[in-house]
Protein backbone atom coordinates (compact mmCIF):
# COMPACT_ATOMS: atom_id res chain seq x y z
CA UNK A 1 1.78 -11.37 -7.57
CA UNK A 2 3.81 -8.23 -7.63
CA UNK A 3 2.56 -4.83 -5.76
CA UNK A 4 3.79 -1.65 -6.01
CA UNK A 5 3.68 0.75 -3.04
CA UNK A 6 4.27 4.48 -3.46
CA UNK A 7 4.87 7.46 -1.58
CA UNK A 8 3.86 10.93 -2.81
CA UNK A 9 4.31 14.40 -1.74
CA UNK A 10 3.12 17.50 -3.51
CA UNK A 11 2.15 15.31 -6.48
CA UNK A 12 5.80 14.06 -6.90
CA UNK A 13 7.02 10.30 -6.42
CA UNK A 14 9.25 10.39 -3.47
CA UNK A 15 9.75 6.70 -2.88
CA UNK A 16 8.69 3.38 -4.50
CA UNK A 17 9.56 -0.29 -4.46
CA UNK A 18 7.93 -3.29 -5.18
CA UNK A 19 7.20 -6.55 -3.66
CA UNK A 20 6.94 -9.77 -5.61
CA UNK A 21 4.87 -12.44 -3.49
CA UNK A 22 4.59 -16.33 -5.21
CA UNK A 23 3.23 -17.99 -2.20
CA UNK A 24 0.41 -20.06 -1.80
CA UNK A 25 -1.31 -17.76 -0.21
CA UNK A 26 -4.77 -15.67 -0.84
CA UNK A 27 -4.89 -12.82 -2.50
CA UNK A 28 -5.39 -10.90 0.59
CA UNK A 29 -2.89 -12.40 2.98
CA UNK A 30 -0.41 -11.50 -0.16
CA UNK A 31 -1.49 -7.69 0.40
CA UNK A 32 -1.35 -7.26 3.50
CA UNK A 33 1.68 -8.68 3.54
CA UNK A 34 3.32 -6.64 0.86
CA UNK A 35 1.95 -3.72 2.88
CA UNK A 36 4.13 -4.67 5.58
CA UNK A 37 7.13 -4.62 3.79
CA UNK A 38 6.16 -1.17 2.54
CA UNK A 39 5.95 0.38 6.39
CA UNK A 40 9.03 -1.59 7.06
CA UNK A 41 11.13 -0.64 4.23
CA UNK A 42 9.48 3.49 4.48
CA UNK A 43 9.37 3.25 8.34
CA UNK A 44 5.87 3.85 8.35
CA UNK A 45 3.12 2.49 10.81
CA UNK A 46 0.96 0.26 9.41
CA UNK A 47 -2.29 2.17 8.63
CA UNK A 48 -5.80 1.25 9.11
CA UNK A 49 -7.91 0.39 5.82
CA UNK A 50 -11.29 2.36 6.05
CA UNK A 51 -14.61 1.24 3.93
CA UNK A 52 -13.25 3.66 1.43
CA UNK A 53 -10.01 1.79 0.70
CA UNK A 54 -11.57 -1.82 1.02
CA UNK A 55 -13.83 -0.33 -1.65
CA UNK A 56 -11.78 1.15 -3.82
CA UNK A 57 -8.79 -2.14 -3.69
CA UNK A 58 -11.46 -3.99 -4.76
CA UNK A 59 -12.48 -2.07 -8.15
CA UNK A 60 -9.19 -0.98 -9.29
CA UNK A 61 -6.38 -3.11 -7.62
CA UNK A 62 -5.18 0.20 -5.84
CA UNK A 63 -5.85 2.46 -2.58
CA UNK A 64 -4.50 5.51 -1.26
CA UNK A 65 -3.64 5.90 2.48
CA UNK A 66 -3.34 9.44 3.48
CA UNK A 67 -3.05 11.42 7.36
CA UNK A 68 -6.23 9.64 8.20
CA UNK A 69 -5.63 6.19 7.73
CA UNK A 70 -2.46 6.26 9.91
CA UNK A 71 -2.39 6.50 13.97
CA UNK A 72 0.86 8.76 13.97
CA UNK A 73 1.90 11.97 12.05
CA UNK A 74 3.13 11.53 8.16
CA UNK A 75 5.38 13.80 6.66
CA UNK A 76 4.24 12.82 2.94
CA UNK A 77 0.50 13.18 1.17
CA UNK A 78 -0.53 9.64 0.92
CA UNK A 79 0.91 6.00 0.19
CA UNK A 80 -0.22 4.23 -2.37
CA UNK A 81 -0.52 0.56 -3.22
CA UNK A 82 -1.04 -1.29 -6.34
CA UNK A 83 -1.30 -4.36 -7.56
CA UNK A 84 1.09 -4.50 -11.26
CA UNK A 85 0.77 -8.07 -11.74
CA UNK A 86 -1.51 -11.29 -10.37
CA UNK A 87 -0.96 -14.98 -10.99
């Protein structure tokens, strides 16, 4: 599985990696662990998924966390995670 994470500010791409996982794990533990290596690799706190972004990860693969989802202050508009490619 390979996920993309994202960081945008006034509609531009300010920084991006991804994050190829080929564990054994689920699906899930493979997010949330790629989303670690995104606040690790950005320095970001790890933010807190709301109904909203359960909901929208599961129809389209992707979620947006913006100034709400995270307990301290962001100087960007929102990260965003994807998934590019599943096993």
């Amino acid at each position: 599985m390979r996920i993309w994470g994202k960081v945008w500010t006034a509609n531009r791409l300010v920084r991006d990696m991804t994050v190829e996982d080929k564990s054994g794990d689920t699906r899930t533990h493979k997010i949330f662990h790629a989303l670690d290596e995104f606040c690790r690799a950005f320095d970001l706190s790890r933010p807190i998924w709301l109904d909203s972004n359960i909901a929208e990860f599961k129809r389209h693969s992707k979620t947006r966390f913006g100034r709400d989802n995270f307990i301290d202050s962001i100087d960007f508009d929102y990260l965003e995670i994807q998934v590019i490619e599943e096993d």
